[in-house]
N, C-alpha and C. Protein backbone atom coordinates (compact mmCIF):
# COMPACT_ATOMS: atom_id res chain seq x y z
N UNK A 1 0.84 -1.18 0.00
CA UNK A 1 0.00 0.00 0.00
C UNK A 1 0.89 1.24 0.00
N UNK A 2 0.70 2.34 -0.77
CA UNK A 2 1.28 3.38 -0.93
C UNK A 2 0.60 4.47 -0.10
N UNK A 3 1.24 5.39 0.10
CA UNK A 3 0.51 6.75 0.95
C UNK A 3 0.91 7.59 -0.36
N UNK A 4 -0.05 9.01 -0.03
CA UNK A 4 -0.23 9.86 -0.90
C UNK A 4 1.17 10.26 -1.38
N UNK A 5 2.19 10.41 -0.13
CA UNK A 5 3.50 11.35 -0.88
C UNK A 5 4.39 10.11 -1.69
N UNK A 6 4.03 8.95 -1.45
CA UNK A 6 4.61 7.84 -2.34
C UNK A 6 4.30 8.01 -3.36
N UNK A 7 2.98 8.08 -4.15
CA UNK A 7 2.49 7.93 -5.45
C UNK A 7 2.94 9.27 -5.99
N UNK A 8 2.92 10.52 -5.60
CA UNK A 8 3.24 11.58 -6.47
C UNK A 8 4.49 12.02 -6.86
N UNK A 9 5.48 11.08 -6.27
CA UNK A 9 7.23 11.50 -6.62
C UNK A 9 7.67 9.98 -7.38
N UNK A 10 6.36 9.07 -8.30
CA UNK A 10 6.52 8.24 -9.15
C UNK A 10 7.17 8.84 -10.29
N UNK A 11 8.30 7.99 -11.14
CA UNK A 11 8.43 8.28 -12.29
C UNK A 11 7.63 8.57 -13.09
N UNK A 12 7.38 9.40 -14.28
CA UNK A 12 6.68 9.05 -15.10
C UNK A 12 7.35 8.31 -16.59
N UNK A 13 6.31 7.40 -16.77
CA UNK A 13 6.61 6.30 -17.70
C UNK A 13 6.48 6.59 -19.16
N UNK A 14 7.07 7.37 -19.95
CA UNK A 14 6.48 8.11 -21.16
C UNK A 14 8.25 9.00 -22.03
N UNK A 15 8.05 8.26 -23.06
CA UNK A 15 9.08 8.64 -24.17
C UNK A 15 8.83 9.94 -25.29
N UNK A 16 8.99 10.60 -25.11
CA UNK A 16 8.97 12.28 -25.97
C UNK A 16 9.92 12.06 -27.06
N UNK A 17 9.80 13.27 -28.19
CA UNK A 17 10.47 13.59 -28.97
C UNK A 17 12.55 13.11 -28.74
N UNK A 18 12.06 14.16 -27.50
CA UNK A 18 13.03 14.93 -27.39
C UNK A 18 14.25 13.70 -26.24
N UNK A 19 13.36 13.10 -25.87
CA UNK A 19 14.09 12.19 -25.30
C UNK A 19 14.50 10.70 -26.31
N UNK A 20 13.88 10.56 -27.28
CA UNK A 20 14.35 9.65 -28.09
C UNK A 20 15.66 10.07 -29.26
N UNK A 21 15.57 11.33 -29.36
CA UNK A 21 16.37 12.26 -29.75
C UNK A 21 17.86 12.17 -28.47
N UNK A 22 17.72 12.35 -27.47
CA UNK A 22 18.52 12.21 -26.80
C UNK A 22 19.14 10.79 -26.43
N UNK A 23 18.53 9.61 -26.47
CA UNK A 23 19.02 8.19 -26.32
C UNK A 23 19.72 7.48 -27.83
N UNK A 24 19.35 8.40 -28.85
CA UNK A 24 20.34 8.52 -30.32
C UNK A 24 21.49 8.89 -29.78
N UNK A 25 21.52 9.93 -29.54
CA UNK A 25 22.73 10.98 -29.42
C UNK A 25 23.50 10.34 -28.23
N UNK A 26 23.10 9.85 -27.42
CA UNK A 26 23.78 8.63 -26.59
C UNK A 26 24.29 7.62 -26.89
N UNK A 27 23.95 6.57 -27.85
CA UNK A 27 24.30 5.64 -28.38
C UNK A 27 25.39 6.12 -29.70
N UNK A 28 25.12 6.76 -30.45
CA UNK A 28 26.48 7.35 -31.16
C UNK A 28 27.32 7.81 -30.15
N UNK A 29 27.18 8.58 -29.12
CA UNK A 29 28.32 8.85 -28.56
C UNK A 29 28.92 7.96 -27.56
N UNK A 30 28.39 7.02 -27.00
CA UNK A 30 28.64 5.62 -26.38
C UNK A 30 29.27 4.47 -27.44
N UNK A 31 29.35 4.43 -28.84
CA UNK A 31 29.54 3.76 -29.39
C UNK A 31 31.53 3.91 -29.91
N UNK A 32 31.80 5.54 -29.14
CA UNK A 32 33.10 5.58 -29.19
C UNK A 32 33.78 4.35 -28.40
N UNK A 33 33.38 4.02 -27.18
CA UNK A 33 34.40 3.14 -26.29
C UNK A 33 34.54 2.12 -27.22
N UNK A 34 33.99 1.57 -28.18
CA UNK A 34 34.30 1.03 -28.98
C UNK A 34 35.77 0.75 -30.03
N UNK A 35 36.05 2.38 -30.03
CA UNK A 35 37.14 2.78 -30.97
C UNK A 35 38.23 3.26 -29.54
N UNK A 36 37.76 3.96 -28.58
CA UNK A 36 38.79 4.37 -27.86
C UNK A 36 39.81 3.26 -27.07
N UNK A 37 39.43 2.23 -27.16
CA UNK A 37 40.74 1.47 -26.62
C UNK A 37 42.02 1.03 -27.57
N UNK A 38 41.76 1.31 -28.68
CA UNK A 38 42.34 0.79 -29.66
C UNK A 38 43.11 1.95 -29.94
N UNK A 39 42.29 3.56 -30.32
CA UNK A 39 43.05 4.70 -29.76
C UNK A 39 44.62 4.84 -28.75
N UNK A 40 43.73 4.96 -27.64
CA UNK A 40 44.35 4.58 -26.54
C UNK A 40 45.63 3.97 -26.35
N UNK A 41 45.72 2.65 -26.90
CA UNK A 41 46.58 1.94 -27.40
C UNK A 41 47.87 2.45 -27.99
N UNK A 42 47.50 2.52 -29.39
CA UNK A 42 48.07 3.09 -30.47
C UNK A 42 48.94 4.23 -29.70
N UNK A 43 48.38 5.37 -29.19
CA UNK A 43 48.84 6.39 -28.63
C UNK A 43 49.97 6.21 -27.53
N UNK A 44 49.34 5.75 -26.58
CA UNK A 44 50.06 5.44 -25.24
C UNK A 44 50.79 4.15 -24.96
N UNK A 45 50.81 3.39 -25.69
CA UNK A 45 51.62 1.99 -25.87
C UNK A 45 51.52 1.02 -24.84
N UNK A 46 52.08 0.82 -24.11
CA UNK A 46 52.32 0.25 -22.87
C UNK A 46 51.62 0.98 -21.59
N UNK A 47 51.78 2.55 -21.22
CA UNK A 47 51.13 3.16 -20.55
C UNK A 47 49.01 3.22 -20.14
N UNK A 48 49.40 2.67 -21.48
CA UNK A 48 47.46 2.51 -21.73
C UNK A 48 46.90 2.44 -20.40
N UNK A 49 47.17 1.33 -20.09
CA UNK A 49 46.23 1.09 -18.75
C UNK A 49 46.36 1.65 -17.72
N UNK A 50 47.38 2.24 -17.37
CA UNK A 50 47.90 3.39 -16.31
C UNK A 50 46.99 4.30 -16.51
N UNK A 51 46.63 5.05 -18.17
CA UNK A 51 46.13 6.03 -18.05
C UNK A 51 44.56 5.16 -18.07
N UNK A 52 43.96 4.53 -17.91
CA UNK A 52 42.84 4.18 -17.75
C UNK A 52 42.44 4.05 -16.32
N UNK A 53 43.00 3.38 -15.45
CA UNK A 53 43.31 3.69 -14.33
C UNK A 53 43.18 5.24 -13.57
N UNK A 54 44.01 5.82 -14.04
CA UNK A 54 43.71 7.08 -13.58
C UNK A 54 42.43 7.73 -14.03
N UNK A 55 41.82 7.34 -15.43
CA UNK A 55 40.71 7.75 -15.59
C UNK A 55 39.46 7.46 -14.71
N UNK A 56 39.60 5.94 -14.60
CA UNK A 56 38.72 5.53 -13.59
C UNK A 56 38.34 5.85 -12.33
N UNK A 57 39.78 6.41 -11.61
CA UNK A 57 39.71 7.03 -10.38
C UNK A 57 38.89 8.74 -10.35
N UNK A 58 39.07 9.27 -11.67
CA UNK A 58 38.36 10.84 -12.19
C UNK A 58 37.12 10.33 -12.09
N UNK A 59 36.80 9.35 -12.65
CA UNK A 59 35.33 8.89 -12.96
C UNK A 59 34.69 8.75 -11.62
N UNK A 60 35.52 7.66 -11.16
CA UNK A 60 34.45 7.56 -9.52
C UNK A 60 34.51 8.85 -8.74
N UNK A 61 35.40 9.66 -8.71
CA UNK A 61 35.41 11.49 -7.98
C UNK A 61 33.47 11.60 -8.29
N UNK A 62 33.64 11.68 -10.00
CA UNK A 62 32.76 12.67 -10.39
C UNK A 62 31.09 11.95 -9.91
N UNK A 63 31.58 10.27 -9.79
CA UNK A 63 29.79 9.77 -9.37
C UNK A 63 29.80 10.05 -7.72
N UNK A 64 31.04 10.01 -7.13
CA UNK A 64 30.70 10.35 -5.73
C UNK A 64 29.59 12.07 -5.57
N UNK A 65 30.35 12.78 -6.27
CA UNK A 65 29.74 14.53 -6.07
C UNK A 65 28.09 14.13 -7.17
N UNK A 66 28.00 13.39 -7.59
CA UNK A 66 26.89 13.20 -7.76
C UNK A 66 25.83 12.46 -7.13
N UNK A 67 26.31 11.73 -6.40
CA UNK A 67 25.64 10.63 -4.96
C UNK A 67 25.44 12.29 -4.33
N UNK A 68 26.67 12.52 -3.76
CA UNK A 68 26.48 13.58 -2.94
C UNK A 68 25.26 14.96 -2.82
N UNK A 69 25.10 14.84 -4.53
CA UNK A 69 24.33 15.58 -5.01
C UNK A 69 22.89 15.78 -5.52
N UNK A 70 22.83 14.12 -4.72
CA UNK A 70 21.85 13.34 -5.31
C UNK A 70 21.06 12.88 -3.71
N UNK A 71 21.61 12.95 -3.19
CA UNK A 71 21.04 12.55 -1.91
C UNK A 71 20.24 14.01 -1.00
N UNK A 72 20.90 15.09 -1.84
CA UNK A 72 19.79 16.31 -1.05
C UNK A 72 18.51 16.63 -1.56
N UNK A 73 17.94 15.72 -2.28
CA UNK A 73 16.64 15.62 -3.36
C UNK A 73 15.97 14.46 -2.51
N UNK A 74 14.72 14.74 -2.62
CA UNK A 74 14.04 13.78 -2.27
C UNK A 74 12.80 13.64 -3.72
N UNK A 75 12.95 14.04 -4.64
CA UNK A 75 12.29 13.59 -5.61
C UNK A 75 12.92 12.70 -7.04
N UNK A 76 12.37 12.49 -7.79
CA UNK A 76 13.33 11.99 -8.81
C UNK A 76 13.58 13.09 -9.97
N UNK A 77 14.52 13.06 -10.51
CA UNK A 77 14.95 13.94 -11.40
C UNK A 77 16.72 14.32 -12.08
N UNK A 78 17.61 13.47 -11.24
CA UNK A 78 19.04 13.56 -11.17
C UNK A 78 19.68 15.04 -11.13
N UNK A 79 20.26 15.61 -12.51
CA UNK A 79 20.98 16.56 -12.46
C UNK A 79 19.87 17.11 -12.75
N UNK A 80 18.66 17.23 -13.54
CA UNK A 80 17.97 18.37 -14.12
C UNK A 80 17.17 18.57 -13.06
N UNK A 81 16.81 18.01 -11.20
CA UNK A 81 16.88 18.49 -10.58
C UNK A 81 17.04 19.19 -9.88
N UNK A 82 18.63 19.28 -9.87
CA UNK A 82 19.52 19.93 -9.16
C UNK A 82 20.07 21.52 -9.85
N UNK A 83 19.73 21.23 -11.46
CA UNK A 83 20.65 22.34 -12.46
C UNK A 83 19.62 23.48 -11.87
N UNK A 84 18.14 23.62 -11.26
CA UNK A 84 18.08 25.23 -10.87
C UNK A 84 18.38 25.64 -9.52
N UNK A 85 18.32 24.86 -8.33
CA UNK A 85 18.89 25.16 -7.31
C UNK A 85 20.62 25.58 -7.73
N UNK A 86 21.30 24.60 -7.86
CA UNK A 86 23.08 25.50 -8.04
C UNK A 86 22.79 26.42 -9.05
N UNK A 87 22.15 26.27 -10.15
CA UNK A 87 22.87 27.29 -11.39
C UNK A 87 22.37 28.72 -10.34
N UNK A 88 21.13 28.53 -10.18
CA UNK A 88 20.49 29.98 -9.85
C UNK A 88 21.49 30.76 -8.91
N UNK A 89 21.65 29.78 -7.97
CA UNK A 89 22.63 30.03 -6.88
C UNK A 89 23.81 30.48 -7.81
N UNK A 90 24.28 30.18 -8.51
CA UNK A 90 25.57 30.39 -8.69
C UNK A 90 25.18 31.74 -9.53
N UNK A 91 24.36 32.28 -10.16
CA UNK A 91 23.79 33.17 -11.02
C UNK A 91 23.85 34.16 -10.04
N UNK A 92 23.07 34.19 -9.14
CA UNK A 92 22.83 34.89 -7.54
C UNK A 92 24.26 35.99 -7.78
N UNK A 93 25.17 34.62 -6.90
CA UNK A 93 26.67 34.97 -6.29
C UNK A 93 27.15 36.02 -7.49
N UNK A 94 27.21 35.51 -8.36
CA UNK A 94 28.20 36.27 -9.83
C UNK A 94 27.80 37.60 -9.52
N UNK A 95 26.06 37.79 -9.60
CA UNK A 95 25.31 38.99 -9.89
C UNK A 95 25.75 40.10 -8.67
N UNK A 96 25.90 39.21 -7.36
CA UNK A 96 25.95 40.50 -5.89
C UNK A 96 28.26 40.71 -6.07
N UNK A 97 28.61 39.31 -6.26
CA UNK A 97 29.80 39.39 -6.87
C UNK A 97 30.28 40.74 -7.65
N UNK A 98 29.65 41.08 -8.36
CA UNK A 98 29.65 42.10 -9.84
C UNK A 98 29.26 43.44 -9.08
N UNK A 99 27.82 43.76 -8.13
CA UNK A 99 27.47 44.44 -7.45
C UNK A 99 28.48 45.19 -6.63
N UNK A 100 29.07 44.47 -5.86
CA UNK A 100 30.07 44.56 -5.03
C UNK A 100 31.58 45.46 -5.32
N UNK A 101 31.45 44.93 -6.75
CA UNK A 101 32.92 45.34 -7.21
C UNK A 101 32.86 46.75 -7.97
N UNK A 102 31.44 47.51 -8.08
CA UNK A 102 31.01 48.32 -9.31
C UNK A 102 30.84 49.24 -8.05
N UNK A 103 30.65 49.06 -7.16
CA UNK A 103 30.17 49.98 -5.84
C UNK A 103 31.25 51.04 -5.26
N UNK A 104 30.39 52.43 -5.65
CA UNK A 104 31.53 53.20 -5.51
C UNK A 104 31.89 53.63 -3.89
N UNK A 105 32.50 54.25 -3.16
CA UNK A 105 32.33 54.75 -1.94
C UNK A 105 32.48 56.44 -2.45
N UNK A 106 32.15 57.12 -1.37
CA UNK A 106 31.59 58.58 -1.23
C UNK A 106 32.82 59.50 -1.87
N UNK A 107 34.19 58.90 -1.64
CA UNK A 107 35.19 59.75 -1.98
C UNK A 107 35.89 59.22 -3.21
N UNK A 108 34.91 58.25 -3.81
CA UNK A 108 35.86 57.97 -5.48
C UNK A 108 34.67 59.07 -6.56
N UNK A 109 35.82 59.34 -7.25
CA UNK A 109 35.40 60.59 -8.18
C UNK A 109 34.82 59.54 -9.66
N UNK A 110 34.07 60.17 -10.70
CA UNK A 110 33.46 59.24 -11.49
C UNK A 110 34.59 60.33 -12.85
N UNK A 111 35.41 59.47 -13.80
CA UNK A 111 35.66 60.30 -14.44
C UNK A 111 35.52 60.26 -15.81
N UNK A 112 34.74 59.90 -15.80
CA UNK A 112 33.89 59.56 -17.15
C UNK A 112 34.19 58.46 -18.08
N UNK A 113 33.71 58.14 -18.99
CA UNK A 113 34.12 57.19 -20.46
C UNK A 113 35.89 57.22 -20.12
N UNK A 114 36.27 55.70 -20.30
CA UNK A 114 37.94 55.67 -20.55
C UNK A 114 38.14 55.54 -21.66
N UNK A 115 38.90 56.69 -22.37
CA UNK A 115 39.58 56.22 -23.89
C UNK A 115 40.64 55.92 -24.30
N UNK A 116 40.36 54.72 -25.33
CA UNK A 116 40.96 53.77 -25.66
C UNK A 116 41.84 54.13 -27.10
N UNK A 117 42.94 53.61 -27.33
CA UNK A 117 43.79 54.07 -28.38
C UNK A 117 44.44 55.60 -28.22
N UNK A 118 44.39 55.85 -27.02
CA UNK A 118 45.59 57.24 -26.88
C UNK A 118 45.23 58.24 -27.17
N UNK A 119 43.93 58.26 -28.32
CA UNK A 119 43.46 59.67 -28.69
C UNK A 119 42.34 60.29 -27.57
């Protein structure tokens, strides 16, 4: 048996345009690992797997900050969740950031347009 706040943070079950459009564009671009070991190879010789290795360790960084990032949601949605809480936030900061720095105090003089090229 479900309670009310169970049933309304269900997935919804339904394929769009725009998302079949997007699981293309996934599979061509998933279809590189295909070619990149052989890359890889060619390039780095012997080192190959060293640098795969180290890739792997970048890789798990980036799913940890996403667990991390993923666990302050209580709905479903992953990053497109999360992209208006930080972006906005980060939009915020830039904007009082910018504010801050443009802010004159009482004894700076304004001296008009700066010109450029000496004339």
């Amino acid at each position: 048996m479900t309670t009310p706040s169970q049933s309304q943070s269900r997935l919804l079950r339904e394929l769009r345009a725009w998302d079949l459009t997007a699981i293309g564009i996934n599979g061509v671009i998933g279809a590189g690992i295909f070619i990149l070991p052989a890359t890889v190879a060619q390039l780095l010789g012997s080192a190959a797997p060293l640098a795969y290795l180290l890739a792997a360790v970048v890789v798990c960084l980036v799913a940890l900050c996403f667990a991390a990032a993923g666990s302050s949601f209580t709905s479903a949605g992953g990053p497109y969740q999360s992209l208006p809480k930080y972006l906005l936030n980060l939009i915020e900061s830039s904007i009082v950031r910018g504010m801050r720095r443009t802010k004159k105090t009482p004894t700076q003089k304004d001296h008009g347009p700066v010109k450029v090229g000496g004339r």
